[in-house]
PDB file of N, CA and C in Angstrom:
ATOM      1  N   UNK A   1     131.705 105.919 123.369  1.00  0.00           N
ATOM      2  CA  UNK A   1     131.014 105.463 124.550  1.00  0.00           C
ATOM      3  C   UNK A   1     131.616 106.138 125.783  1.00  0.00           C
ATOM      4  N   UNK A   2     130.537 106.876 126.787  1.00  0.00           N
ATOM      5  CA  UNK A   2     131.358 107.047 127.945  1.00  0.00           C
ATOM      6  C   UNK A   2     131.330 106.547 128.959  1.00  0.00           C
ATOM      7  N   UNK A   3     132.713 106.266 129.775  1.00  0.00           N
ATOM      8  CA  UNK A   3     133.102 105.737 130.560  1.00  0.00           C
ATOM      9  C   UNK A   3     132.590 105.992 131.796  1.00  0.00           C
ATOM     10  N   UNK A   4     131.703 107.075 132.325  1.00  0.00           N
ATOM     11  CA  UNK A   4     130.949 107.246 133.345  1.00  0.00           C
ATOM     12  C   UNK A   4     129.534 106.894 133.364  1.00  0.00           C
ATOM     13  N   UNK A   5     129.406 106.847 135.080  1.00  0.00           N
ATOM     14  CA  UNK A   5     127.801 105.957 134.879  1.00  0.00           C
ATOM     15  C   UNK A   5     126.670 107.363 134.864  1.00  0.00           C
ATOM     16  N   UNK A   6     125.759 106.668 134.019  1.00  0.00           N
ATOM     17  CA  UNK A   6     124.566 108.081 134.206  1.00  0.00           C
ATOM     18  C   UNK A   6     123.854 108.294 135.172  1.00  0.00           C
ATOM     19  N   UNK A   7     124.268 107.488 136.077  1.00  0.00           N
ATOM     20  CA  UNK A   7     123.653 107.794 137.659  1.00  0.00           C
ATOM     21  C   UNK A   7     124.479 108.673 138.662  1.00  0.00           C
ATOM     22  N   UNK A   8     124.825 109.737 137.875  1.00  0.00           N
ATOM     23  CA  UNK A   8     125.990 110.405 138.348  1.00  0.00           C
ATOM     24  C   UNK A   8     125.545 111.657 137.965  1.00  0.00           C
ATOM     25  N   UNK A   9     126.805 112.450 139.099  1.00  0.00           N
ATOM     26  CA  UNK A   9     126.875 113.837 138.905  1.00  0.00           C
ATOM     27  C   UNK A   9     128.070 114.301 137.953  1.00  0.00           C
ATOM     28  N   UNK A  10     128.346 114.809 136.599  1.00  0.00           N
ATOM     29  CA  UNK A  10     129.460 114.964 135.936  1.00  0.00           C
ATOM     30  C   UNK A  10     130.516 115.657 136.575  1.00  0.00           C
ATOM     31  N   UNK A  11     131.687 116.194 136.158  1.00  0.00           N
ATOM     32  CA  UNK A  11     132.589 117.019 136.933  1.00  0.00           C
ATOM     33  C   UNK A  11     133.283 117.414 135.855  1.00  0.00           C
ATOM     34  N   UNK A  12     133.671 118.803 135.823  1.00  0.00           N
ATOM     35  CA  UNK A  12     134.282 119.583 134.329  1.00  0.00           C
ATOM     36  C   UNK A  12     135.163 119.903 134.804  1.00  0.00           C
ATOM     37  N   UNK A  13     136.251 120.218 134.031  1.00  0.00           N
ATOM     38  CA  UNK A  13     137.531 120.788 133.731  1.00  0.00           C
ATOM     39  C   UNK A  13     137.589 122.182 133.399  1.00  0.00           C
ATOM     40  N   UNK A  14     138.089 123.240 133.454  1.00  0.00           N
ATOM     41  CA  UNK A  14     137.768 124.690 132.940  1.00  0.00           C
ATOM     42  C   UNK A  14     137.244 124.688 131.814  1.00  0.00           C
ATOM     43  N   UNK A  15     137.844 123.421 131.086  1.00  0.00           N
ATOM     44  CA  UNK A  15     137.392 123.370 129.414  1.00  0.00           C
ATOM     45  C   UNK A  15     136.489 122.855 129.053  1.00  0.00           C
ATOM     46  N   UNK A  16     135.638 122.361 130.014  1.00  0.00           N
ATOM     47  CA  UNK A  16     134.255 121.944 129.967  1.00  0.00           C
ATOM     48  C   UNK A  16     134.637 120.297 129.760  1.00  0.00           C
ATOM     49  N   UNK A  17     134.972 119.678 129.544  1.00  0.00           N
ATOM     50  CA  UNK A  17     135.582 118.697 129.309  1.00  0.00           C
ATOM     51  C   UNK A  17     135.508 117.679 130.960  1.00  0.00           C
ATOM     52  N   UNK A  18     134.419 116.572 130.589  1.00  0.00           N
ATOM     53  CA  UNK A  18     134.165 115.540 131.853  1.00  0.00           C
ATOM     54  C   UNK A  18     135.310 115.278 132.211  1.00  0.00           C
ATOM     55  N   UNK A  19     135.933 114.986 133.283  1.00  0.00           N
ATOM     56  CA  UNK A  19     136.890 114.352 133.874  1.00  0.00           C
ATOM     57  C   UNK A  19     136.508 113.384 134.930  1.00  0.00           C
ATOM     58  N   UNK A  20     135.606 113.256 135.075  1.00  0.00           N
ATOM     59  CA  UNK A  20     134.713 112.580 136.286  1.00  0.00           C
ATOM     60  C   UNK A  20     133.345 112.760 136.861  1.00  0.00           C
ATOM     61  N   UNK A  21     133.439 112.207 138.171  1.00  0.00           N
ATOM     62  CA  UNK A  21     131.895 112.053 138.556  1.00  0.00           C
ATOM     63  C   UNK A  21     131.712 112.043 140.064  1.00  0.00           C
ATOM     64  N   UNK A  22     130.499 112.654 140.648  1.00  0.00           N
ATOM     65  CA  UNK A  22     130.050 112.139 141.825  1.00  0.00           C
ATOM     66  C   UNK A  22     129.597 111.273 141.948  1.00  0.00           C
ATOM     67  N   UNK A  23     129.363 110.045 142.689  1.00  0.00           N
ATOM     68  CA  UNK A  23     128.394 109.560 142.524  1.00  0.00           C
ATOM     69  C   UNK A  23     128.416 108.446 144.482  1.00  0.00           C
ATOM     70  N   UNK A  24     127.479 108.964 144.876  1.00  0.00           N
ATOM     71  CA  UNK A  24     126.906 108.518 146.057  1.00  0.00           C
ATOM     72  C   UNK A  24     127.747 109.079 147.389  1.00  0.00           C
ATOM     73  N   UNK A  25     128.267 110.723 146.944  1.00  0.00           N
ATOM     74  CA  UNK A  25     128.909 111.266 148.047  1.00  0.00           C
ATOM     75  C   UNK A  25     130.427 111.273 147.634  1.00  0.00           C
ATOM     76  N   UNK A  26     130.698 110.783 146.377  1.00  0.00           N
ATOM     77  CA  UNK A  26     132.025 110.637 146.241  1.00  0.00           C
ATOM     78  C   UNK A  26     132.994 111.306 145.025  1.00  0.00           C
ATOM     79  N   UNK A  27     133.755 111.795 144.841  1.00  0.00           N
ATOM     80  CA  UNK A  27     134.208 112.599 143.778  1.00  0.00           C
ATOM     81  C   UNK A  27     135.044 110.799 142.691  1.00  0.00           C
ATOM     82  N   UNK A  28     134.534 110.845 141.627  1.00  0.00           N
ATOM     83  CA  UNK A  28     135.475 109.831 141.309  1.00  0.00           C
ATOM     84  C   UNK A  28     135.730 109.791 140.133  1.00  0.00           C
ATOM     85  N   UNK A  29     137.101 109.074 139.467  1.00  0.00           N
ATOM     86  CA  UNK A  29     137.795 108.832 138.091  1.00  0.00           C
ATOM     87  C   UNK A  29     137.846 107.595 137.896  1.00  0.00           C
ATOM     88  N   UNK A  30     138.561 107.233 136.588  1.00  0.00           N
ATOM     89  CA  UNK A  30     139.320 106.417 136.473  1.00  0.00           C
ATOM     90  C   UNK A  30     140.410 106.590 135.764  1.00  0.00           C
ATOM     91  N   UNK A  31     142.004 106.077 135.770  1.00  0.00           N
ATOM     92  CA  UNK A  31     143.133 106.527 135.424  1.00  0.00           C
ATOM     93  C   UNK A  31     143.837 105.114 135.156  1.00  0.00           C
ATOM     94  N   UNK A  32     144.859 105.937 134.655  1.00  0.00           N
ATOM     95  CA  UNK A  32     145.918 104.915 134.418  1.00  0.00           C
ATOM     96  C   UNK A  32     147.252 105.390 135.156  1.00  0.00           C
ATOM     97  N   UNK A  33     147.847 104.761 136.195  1.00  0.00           N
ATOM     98  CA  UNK A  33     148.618 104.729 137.110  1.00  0.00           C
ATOM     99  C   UNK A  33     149.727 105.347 135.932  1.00  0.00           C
ATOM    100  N   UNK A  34     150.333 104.741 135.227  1.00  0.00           N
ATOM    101  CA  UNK A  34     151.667 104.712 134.434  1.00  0.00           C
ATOM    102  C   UNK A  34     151.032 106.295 133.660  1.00  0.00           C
ATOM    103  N   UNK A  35     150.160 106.786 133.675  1.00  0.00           N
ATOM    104  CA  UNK A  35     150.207 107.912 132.563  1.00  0.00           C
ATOM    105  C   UNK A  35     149.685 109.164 133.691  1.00  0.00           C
ATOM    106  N   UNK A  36     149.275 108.972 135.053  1.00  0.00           N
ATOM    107  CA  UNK A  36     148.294 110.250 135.552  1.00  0.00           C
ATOM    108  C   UNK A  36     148.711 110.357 136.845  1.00  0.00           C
ATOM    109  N   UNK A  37     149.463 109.452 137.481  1.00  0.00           N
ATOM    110  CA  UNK A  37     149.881 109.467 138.439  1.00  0.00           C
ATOM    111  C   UNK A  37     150.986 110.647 138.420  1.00  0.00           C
ATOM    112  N   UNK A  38     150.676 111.264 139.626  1.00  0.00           N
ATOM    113  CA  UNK A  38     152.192 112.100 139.286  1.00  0.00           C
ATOM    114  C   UNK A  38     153.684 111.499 140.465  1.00  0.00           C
ATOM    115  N   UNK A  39     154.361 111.924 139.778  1.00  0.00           N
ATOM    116  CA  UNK A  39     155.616 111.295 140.126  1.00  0.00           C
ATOM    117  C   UNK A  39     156.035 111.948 141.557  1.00  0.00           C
ATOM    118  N   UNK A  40     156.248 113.471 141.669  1.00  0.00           N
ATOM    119  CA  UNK A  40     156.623 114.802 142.665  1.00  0.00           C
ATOM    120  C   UNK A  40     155.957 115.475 142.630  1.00  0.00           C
ATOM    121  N   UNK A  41     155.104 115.830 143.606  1.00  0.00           N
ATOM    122  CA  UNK A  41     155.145 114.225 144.857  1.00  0.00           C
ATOM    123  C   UNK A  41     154.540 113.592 144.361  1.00  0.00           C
ATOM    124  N   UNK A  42     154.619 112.157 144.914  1.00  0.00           N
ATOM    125  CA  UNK A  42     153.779 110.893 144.253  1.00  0.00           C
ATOM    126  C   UNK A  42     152.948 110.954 145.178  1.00  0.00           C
ATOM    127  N   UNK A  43     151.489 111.509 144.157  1.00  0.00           N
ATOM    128  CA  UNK A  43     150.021 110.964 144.485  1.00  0.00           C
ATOM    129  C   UNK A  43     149.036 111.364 143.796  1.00  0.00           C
ATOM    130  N   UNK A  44     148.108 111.083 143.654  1.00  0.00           N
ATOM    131  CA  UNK A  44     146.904 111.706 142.928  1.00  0.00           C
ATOM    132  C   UNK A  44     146.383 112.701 142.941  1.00  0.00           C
ATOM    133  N   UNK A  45     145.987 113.974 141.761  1.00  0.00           N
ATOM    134  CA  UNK A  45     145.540 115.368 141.594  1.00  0.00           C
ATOM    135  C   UNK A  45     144.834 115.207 141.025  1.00  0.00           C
ATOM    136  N   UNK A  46     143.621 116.108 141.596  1.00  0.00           N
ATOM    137  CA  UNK A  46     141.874 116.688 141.260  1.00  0.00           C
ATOM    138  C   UNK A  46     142.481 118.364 140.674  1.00  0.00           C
ATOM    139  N   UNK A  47     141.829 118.614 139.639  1.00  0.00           N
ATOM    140  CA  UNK A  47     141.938 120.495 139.320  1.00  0.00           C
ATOM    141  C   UNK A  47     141.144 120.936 140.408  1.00  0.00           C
ATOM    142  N   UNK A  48     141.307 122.092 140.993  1.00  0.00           N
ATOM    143  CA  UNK A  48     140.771 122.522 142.049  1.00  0.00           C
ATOM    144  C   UNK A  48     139.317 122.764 141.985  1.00  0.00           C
ATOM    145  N   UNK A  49     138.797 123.190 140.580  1.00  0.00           N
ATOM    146  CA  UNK A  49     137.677 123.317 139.991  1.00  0.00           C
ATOM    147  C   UNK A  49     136.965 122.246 140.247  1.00  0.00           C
ATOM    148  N   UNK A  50     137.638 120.827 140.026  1.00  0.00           N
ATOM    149  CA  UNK A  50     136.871 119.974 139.926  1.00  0.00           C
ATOM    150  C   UNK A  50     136.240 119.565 141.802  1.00  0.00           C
ATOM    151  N   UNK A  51     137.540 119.964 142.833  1.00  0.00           N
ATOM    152  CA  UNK A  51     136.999 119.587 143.569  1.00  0.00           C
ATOM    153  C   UNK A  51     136.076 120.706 144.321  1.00  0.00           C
ATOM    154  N   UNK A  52     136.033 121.626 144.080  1.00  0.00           N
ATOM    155  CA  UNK A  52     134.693 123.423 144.290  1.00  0.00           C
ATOM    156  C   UNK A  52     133.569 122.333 143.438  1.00  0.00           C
ATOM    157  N   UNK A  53     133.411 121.870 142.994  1.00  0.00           N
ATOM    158  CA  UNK A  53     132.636 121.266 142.287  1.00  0.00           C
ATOM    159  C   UNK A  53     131.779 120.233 142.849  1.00  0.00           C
ATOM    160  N   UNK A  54     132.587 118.801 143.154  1.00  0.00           N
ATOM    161  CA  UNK A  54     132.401 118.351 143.917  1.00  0.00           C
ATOM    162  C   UNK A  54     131.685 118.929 145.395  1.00  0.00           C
ATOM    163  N   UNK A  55     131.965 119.626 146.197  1.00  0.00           N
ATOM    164  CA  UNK A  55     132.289 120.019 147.351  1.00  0.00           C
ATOM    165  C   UNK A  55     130.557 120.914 147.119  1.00  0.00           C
ATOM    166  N   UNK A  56     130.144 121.540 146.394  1.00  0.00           N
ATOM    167  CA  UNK A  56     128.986 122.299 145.863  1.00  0.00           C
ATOM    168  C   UNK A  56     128.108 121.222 145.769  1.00  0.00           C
ATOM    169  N   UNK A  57     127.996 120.204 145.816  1.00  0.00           N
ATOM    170  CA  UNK A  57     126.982 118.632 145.809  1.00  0.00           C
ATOM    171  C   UNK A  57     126.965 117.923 146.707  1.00  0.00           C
ATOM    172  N   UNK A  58     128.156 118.696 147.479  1.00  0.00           N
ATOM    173  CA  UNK A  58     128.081 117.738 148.979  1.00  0.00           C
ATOM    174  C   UNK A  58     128.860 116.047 149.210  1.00  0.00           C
ATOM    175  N   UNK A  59     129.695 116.373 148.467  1.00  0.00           N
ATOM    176  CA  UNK A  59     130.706 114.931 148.121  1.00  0.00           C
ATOM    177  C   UNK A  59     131.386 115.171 149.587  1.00  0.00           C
ATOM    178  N   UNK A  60     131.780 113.977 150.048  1.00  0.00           N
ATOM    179  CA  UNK A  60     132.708 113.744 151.042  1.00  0.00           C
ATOM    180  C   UNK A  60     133.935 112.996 151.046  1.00  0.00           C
ATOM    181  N   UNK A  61     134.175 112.451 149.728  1.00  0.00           N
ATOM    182  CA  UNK A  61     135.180 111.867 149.592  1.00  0.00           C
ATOM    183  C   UNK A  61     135.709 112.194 148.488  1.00  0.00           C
ATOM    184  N   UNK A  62     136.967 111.193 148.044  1.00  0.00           N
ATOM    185  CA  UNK A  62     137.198 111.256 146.342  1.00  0.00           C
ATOM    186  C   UNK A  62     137.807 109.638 146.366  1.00  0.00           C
ATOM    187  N   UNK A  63     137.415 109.135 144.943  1.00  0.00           N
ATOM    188  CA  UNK A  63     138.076 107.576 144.951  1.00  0.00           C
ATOM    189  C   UNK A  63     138.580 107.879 143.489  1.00  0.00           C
ATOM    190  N   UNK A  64     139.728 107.062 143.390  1.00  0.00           N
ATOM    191  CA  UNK A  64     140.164 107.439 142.077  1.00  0.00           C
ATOM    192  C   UNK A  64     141.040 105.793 141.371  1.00  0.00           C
ATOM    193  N   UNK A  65     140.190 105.450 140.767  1.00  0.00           N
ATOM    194  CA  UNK A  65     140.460 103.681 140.346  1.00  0.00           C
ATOM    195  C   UNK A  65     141.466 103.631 139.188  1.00  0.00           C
ATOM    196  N   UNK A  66     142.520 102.858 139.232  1.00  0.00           N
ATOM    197  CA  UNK A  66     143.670 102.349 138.723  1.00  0.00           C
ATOM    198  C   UNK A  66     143.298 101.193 137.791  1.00  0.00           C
ATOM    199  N   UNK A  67     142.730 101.881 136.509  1.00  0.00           N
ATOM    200  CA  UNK A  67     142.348 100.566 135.584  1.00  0.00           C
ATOM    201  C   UNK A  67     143.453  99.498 135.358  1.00  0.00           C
ATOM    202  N   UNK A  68     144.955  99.814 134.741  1.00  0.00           N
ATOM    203  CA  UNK A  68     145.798  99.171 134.850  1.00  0.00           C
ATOM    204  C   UNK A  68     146.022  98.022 135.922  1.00  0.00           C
ATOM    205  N   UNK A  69     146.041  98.487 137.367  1.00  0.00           N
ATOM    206  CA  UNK A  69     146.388  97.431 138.379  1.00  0.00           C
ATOM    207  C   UNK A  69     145.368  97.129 139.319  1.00  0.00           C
ATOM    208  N   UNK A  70     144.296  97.665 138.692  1.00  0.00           N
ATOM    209  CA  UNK A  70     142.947  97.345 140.049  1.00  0.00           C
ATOM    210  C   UNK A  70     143.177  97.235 141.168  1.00  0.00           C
ATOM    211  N   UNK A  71     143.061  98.529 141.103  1.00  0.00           N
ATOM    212  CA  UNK A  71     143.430  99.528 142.585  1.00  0.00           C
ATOM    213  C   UNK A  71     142.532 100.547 142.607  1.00  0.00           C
ATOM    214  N   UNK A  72     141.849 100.951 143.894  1.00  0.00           N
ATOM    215  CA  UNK A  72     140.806 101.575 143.869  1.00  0.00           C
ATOM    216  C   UNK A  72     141.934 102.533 144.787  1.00  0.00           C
ATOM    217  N   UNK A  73     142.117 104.062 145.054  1.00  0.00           N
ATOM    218  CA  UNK A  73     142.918 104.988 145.987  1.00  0.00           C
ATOM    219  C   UNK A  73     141.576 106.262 146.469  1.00  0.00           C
ATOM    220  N   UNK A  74     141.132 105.687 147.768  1.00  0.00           N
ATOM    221  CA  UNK A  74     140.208 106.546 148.252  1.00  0.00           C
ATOM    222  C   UNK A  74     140.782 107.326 149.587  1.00  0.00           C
ATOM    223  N   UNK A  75     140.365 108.527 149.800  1.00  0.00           N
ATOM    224  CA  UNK A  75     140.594 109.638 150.690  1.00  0.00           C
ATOM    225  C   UNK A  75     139.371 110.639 150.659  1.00  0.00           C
ATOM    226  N   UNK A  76     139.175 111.051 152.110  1.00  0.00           N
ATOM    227  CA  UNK A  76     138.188 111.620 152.154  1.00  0.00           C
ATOM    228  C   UNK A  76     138.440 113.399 151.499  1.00  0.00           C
ATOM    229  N   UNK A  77     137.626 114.221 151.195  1.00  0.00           N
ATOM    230  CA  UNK A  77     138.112 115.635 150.607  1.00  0.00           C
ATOM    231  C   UNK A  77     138.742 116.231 151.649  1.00  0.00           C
ATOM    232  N   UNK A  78     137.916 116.225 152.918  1.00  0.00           N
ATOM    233  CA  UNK A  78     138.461 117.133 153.894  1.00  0.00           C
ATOM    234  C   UNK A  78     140.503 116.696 154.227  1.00  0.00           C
ATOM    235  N   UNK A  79     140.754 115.507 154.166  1.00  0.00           N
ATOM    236  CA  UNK A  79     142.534 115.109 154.212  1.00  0.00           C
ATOM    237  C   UNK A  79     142.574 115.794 153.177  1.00  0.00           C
ATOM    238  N   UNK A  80     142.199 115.811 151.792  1.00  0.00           N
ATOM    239  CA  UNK A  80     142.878 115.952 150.690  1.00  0.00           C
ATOM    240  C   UNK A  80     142.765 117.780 150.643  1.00  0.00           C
ATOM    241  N   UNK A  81     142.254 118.499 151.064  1.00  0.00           N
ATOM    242  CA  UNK A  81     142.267 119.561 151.799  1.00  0.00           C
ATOM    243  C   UNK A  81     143.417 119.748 152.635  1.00  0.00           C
ATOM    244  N   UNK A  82     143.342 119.236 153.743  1.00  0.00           N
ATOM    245  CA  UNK A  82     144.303 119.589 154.445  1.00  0.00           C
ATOM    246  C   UNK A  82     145.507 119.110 154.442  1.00  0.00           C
ATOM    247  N   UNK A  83     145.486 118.124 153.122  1.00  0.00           N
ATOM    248  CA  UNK A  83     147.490 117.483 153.258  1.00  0.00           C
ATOM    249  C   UNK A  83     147.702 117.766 151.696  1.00  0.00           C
ATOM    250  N   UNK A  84     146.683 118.001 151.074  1.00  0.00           N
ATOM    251  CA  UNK A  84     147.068 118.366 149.633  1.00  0.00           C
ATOM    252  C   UNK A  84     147.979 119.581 149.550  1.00  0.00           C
ATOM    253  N   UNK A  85     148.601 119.247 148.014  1.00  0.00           N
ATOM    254  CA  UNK A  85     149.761 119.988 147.796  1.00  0.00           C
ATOM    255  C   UNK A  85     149.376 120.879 146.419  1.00  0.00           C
ATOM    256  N   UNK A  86     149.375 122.352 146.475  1.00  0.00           N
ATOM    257  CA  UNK A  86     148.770 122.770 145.129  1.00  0.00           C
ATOM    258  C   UNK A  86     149.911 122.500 143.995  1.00  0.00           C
ATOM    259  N   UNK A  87     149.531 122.599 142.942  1.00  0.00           N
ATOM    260  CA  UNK A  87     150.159 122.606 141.811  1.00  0.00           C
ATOM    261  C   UNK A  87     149.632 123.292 140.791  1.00  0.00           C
ATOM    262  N   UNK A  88     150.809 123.619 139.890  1.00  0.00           N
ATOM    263  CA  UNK A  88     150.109 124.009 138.435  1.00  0.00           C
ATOM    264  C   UNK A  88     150.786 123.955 137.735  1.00  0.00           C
ATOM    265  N   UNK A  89     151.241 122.860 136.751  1.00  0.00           N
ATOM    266  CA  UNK A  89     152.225 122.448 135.871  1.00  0.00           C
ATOM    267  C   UNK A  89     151.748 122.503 134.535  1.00  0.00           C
ATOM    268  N   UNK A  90     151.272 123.756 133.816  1.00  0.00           N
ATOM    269  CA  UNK A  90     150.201 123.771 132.767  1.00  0.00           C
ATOM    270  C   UNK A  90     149.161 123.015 132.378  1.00  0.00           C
ATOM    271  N   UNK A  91     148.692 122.814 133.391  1.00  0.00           N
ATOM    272  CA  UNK A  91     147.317 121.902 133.350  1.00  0.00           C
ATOM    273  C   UNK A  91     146.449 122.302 134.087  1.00  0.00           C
ATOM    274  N   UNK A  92     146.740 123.968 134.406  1.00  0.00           N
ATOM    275  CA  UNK A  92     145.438 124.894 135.570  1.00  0.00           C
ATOM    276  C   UNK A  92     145.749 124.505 137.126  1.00  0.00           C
ATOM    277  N   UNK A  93     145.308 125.185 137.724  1.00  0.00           N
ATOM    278  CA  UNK A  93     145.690 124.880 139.288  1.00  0.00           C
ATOM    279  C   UNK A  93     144.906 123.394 139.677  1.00  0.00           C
ATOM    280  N   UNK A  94     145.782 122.428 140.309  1.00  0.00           N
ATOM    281  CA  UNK A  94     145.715 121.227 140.690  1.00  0.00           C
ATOM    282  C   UNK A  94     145.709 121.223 142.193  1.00  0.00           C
ATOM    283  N   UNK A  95     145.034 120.184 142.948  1.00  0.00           N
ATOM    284  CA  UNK A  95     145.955 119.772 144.102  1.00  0.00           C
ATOM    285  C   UNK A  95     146.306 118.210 144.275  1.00  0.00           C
ATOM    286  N   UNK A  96     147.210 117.569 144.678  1.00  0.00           N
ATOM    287  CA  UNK A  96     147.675 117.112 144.611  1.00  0.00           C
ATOM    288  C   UNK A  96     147.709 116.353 146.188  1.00  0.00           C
ATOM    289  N   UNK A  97     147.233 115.026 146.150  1.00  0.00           N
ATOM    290  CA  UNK A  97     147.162 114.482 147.693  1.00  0.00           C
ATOM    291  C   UNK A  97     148.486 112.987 147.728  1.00  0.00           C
ATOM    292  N   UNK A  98     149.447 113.191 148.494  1.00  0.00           N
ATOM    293  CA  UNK A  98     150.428 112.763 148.171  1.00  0.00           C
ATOM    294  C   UNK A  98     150.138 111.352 148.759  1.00  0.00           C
ATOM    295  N   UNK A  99     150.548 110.047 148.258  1.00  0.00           N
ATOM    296  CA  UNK A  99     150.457 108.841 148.407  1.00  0.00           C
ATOM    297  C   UNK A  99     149.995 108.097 149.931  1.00  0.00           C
ATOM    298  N   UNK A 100     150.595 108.766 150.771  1.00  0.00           N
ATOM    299  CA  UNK A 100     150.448 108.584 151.809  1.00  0.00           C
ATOM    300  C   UNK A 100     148.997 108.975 152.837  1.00  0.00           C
ATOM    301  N   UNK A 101     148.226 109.240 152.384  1.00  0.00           N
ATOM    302  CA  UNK A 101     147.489 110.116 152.916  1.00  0.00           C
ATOM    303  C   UNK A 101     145.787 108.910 151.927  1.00  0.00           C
ATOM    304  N   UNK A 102     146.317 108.522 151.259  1.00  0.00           N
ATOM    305  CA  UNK A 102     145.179 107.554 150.145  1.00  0.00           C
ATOM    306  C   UNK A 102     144.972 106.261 151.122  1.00  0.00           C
ATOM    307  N   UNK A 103     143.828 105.739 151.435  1.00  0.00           N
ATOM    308  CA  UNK A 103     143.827 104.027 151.510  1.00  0.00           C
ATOM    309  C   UNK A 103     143.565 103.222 150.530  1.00  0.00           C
ATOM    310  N   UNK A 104     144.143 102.287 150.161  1.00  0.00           N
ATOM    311  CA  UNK A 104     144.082 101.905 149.015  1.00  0.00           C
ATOM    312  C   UNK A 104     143.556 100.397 149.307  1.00  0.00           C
ATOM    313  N   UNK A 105     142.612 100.045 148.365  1.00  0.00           N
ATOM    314  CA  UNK A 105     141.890  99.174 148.033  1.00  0.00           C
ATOM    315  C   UNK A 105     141.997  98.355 146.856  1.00  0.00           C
ATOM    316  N   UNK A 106     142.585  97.048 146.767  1.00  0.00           N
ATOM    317  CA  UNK A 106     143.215  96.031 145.417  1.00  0.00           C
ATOM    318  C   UNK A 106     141.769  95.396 145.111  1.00  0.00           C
ATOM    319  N   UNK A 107     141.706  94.665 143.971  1.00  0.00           N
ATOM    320  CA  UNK A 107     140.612  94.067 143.550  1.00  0.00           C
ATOM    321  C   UNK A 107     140.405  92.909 144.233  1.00  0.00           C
ATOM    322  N   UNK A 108     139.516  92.500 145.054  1.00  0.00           N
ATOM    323  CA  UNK A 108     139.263  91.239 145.750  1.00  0.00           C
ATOM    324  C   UNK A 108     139.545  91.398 146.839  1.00  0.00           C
ATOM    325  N   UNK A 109     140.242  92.644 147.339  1.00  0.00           N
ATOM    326  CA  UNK A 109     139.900  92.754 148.884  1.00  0.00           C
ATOM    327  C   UNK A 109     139.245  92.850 149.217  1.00  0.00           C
ATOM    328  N   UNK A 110     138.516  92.520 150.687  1.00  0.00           N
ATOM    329  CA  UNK A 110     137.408  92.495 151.551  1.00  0.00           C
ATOM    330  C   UNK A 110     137.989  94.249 152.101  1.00  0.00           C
ATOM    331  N   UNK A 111     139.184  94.680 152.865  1.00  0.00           N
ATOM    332  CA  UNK A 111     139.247  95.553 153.723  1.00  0.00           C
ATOM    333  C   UNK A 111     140.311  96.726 152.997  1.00  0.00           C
ATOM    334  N   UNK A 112     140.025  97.950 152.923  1.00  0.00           N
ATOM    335  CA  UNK A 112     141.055  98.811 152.389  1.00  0.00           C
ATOM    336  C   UNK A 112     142.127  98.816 153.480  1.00  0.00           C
ATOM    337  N   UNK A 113     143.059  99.495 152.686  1.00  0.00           N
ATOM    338  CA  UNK A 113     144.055  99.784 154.062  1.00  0.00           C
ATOM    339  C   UNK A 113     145.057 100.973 153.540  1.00  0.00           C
ATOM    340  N   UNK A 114     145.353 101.790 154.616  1.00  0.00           N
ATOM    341  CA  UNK A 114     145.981 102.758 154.287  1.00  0.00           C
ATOM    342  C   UNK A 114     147.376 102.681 153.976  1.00  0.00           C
ATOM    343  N   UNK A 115     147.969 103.090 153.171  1.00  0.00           N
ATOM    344  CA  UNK A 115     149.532 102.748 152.859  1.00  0.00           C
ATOM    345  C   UNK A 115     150.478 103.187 153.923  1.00  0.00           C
ATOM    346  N   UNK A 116     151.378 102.509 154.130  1.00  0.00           N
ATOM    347  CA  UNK A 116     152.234 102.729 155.049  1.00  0.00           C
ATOM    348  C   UNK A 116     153.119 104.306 154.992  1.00  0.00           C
ATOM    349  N   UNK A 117     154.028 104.747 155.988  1.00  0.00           N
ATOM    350  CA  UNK A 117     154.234 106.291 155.975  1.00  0.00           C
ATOM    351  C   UNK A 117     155.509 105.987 154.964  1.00  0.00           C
ATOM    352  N   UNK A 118     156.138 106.868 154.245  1.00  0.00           N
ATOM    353  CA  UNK A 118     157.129 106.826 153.158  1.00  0.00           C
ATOM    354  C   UNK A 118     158.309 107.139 154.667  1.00  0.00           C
TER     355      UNK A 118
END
């Protein structure tokens, strides 16, 4: 069964392989904090592919949901552009938008809020 909705735009990996979705302007996943999060720096990475991808459909954001702790971590592309950090730790060129720069949204909040500066 897959985990994305079919009211969506898919998003591939070099390997053709879904990793996500657009869907209503937004680049989005779902993850597991304890396994995808990266540690250095701590924050969330799109393959660059995926976000040329995105960005070719006219997405303006990216949200990326924390099944584990229901946590939704949204940032618009253009920050994650300009504060992202490239990477490539054998997993193809990444970028990487470091914690600070995400507003983060818990389950049952009414209001996101951006995380405080490290």
């Amino acid at each position: 069964m897959n985990k994305y909705s079919t009211d969506s735009i898919p998003v591939y990996r070099e390997d053709g392989r879904v990793v996500g979705q657009v869907i209503d302007g937004s680049l989005y996943k779902k993850v597991r904090r304890s396994k995808h999060m990266l540690r250095r720096p701590q924050g969330w990475a799109w393959d660059d592919v995926c976000l040329e991808q995105a960005e070719q459909v006219h997405a303006e954001s990216t949200k990326i949901e924390d099944e584990e702790n229901h946590v939704v971590y949204m940032a618009s592309l253009s920050i994650f552009r300009q504060h992202g950090v490239p990477l490539n730790r054998k997993f193809g060129k990444q970028t990487c938008l470091p914690l600070k720069y995400w507003q983060v949204k818990k389950q049952g909040d009414e209001v996101s809020q951006q995380l405080s500066l490290l």
